[in-house]
Structure formats: structure tokens, C-alpha cells
N, C-alpha and C. Protein backbone atom coordinates (compact mmCIF):
# COMPACT_ATOMS: atom_id res chain seq x y z
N UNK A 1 0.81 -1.18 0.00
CA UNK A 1 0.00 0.00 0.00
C UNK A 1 0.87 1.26 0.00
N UNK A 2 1.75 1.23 1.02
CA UNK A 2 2.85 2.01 1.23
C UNK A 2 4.40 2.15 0.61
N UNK A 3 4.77 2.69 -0.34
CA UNK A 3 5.84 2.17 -0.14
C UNK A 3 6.91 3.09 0.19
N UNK A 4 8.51 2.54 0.91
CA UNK A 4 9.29 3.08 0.91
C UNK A 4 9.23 3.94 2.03
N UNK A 5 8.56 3.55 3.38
CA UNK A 5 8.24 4.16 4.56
C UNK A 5 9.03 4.33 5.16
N UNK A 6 9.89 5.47 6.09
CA UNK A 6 10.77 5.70 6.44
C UNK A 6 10.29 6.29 7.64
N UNK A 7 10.98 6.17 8.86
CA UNK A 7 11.05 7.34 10.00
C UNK A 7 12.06 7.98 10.29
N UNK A 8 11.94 9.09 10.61
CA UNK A 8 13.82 9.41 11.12
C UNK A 8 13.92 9.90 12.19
N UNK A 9 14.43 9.83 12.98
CA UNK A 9 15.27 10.05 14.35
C UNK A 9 15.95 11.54 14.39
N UNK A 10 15.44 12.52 15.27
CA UNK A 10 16.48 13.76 15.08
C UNK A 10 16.67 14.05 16.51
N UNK A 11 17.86 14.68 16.82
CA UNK A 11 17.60 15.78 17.97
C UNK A 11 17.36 17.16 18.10
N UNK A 12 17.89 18.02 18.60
CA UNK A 12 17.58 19.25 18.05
C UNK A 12 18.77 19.71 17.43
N UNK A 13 19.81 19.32 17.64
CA UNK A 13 21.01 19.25 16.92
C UNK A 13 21.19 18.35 15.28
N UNK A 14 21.11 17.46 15.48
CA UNK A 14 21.42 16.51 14.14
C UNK A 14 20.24 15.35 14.01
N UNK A 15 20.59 14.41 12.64
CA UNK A 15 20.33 13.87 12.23
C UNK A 15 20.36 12.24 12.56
N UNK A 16 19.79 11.05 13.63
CA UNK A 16 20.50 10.52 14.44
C UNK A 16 20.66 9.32 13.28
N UNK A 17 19.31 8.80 13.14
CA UNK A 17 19.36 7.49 12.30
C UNK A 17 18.14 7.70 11.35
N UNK A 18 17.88 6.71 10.18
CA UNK A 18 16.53 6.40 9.83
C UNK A 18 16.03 4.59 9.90
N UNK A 19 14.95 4.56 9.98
CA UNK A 19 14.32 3.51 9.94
C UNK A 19 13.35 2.65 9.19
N UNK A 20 13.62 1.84 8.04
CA UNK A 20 12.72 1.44 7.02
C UNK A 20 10.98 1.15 8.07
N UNK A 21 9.97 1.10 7.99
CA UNK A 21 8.80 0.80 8.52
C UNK A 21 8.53 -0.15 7.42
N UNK A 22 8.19 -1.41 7.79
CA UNK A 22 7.58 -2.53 6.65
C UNK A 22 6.47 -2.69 7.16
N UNK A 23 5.73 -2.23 7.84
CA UNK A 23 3.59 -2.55 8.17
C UNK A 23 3.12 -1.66 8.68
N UNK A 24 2.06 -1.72 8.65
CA UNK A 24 0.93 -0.73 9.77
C UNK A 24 0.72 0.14 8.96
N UNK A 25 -0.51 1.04 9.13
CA UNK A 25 -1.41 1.92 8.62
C UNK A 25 -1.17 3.79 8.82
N UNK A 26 -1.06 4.36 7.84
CA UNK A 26 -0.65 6.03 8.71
C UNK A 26 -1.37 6.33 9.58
N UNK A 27 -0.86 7.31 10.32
CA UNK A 27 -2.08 8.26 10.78
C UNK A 27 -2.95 9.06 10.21
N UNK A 28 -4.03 9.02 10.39
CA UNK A 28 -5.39 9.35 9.31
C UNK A 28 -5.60 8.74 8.63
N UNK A 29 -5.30 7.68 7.81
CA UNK A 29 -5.75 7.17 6.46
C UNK A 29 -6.98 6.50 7.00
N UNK A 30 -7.93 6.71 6.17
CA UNK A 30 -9.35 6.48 6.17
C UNK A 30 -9.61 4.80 6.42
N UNK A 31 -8.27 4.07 6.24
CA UNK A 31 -8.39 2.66 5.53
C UNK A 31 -8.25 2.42 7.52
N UNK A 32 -7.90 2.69 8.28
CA UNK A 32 -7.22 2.73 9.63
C UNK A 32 -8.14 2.16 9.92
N UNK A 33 -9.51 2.67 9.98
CA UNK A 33 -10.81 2.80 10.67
C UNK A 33 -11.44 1.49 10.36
N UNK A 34 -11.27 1.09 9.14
CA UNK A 34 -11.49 -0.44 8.55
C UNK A 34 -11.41 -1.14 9.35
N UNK A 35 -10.44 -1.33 9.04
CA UNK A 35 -9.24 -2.58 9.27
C UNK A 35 -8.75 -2.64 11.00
N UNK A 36 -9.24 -1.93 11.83
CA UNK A 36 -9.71 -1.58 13.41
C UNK A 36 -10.77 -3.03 13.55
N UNK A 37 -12.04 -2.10 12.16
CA UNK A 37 -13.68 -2.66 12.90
C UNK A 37 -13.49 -4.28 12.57
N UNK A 38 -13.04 -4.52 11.74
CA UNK A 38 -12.63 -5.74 10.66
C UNK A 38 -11.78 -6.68 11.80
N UNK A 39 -11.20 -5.94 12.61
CA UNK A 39 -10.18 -7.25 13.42
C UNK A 39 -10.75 -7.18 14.90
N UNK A 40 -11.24 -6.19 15.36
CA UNK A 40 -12.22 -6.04 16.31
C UNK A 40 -13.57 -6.52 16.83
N UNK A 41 -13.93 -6.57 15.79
CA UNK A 41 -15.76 -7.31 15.84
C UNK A 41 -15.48 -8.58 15.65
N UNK A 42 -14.65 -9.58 15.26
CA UNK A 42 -14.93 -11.25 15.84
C UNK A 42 -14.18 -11.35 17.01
N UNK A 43 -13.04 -10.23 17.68
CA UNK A 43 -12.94 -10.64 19.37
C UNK A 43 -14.41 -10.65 19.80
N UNK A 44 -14.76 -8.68 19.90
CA UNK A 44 -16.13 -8.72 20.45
C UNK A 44 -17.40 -10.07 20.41
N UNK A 45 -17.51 -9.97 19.68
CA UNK A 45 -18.39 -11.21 19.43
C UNK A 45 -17.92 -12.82 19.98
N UNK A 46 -16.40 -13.05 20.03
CA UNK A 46 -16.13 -14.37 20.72
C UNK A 46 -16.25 -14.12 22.05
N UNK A 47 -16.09 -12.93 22.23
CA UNK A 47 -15.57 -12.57 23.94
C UNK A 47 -17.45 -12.67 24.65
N UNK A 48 -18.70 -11.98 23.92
CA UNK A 48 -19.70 -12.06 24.14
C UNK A 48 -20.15 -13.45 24.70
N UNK A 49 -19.99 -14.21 23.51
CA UNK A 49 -20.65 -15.54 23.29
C UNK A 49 -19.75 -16.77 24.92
N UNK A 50 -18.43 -16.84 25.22
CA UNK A 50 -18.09 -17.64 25.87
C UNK A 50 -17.63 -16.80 27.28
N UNK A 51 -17.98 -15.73 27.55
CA UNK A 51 -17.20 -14.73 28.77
C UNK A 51 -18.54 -14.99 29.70
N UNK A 52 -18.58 -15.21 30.87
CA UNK A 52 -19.95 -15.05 32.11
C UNK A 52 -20.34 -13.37 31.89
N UNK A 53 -19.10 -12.62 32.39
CA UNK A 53 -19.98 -11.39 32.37
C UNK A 53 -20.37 -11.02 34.12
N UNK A 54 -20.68 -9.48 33.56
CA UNK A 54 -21.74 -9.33 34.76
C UNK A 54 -22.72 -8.78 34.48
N UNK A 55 -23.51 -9.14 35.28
CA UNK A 55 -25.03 -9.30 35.30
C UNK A 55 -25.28 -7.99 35.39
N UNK A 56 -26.62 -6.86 35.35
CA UNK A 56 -26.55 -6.00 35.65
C UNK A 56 -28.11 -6.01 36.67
N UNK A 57 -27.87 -5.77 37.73
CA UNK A 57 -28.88 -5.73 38.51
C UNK A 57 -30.38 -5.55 38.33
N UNK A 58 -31.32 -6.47 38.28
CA UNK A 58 -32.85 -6.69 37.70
C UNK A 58 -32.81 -6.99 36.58
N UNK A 59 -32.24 -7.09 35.89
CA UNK A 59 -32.10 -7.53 34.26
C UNK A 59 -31.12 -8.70 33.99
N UNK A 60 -31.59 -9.51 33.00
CA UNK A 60 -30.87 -10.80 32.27
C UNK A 60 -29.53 -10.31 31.34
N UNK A 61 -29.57 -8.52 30.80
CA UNK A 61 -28.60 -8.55 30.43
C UNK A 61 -27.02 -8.51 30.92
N UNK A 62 -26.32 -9.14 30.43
CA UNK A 62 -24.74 -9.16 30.65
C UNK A 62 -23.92 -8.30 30.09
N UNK A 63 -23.20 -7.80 31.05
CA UNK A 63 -21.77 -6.85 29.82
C UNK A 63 -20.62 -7.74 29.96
N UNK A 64 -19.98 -7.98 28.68
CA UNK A 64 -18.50 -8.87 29.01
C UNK A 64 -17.71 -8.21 28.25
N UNK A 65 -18.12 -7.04 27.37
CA UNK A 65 -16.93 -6.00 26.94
C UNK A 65 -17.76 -5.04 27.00
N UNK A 66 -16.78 -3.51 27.08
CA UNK A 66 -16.83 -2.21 27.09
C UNK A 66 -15.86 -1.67 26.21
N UNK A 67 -16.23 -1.22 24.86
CA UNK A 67 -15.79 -1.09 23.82
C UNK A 67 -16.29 0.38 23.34
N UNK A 68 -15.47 1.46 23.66
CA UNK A 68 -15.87 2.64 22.90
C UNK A 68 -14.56 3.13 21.87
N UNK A 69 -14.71 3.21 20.10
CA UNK A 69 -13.81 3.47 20.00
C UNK A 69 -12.48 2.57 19.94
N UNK A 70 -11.57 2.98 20.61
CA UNK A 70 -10.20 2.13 20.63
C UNK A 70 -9.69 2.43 22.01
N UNK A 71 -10.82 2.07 23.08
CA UNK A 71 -10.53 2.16 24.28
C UNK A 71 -11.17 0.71 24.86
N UNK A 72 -11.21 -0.27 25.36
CA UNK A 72 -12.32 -1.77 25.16
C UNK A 72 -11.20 -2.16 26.56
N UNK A 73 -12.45 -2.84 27.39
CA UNK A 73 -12.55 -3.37 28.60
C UNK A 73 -12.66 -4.49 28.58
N UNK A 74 -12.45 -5.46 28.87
CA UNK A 74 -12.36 -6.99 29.39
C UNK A 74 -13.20 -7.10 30.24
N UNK A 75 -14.34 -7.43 30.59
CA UNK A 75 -15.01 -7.84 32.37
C UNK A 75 -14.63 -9.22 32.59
N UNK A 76 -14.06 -9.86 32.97
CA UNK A 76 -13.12 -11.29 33.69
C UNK A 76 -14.04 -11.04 35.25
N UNK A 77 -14.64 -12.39 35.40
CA UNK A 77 -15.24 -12.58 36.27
C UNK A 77 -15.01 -14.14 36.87
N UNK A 78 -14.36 -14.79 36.42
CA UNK A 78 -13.81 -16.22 36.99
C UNK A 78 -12.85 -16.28 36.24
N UNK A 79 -12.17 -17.41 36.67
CA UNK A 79 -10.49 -18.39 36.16
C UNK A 79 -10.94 -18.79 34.77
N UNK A 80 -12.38 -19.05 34.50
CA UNK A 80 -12.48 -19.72 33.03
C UNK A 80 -12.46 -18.74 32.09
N UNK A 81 -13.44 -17.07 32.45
CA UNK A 81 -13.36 -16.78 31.52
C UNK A 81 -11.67 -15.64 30.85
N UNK A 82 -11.00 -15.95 32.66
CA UNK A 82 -9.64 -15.18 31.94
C UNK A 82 -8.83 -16.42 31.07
N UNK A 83 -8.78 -17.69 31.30
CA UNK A 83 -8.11 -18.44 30.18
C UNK A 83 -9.07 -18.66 28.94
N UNK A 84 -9.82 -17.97 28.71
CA UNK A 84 -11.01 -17.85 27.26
C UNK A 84 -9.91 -16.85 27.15
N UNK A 85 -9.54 -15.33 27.15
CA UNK A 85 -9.84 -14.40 26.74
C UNK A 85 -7.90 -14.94 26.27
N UNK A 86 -7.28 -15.42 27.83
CA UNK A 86 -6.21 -16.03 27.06
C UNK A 86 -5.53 -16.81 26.08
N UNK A 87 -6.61 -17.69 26.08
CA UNK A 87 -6.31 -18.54 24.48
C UNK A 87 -6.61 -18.04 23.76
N UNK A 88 -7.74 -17.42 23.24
CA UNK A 88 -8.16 -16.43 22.19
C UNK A 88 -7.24 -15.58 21.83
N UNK A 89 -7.13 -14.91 22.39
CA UNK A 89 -5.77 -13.70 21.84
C UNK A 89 -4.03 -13.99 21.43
N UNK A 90 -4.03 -15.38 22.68
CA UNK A 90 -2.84 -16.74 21.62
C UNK A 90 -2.93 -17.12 20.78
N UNK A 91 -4.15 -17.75 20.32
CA UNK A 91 -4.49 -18.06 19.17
C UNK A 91 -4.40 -17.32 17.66
């Protein structure tokens, strides 16, 4: 997509090093926002389906993520569902 990505290193004096970049997305490019929702929404959704959760008081519904953005919460509520969230993300 990119090519020939470079960073460079300065101080306020000189020139220190540069650095080829071979992956990842710029800042701003529209494509960022994609490719976020695209690798994001089958955690969410595995983490839903096998996580306990907590309950929310008078109601059947559960929260097992808190996801605003590119800020996302884990709720781990037993030993099973932190080795779910651990194999999953090994995997």
C-alpha cells in the first residue's frame, strides 16, 4: 500500500538514524478505521458468546466488553473466563 516508509530520528542538533517501517497503517488514512472494525468485531463477538460477564442488577442482560472506539474493557469474572480471553488472543 505504502511504499518506501521511512522514520527518522532527530535531535535538536542533528540527524540521528533512519528507519525502514515494513507494516501498519498512517495516521489518518481512512483505511485505519477499517481494518480496526474488521479485526475487532470477531474478538467482540467471541468474547460475548463464551465470557460469564456481569449481570446488571434486575435484568438478564450481561456486559462482558466495554468497547468505545479504541478504548475496550475486558469484564473477567472467573479463572475460566480469563483463560477464554487467554487462548483467544494466543491463538
Amino acid at each position: 500500500m505504502y511504499e518506501e516508509n521511512h522514520i527518522g530520528h532527530t535531535s535538536q542538533w542533528t540527524y540521528i538514524y533512519s528507519h525502514h517501517i515494513q507494516c501498519g497503517v498512517r495516521q489518518g488514512c481512512p483505511l485505519s478505521t477499517i481494518l480496526f472494525v474488521l479485526c475487532l468485531t470477531p474478538l467482540l463477538y467471541y468474547l460475548d458468546e463464551r465470557l460469564q460477564g456481569l449481570r446488571t442488577h434486575g435484568t438478564q442482560r450481561k456486559n462482558t466488553v466495554i468497547a468505545y472506539a479504541d478504548d475496550d474493557s475486558i469484564l473477567v469474572t472467573s479463572q475460566e473466563d480469563a483463560r477464554n480471553v487467554r487462548d483467544y488472543i494466543a491463538y
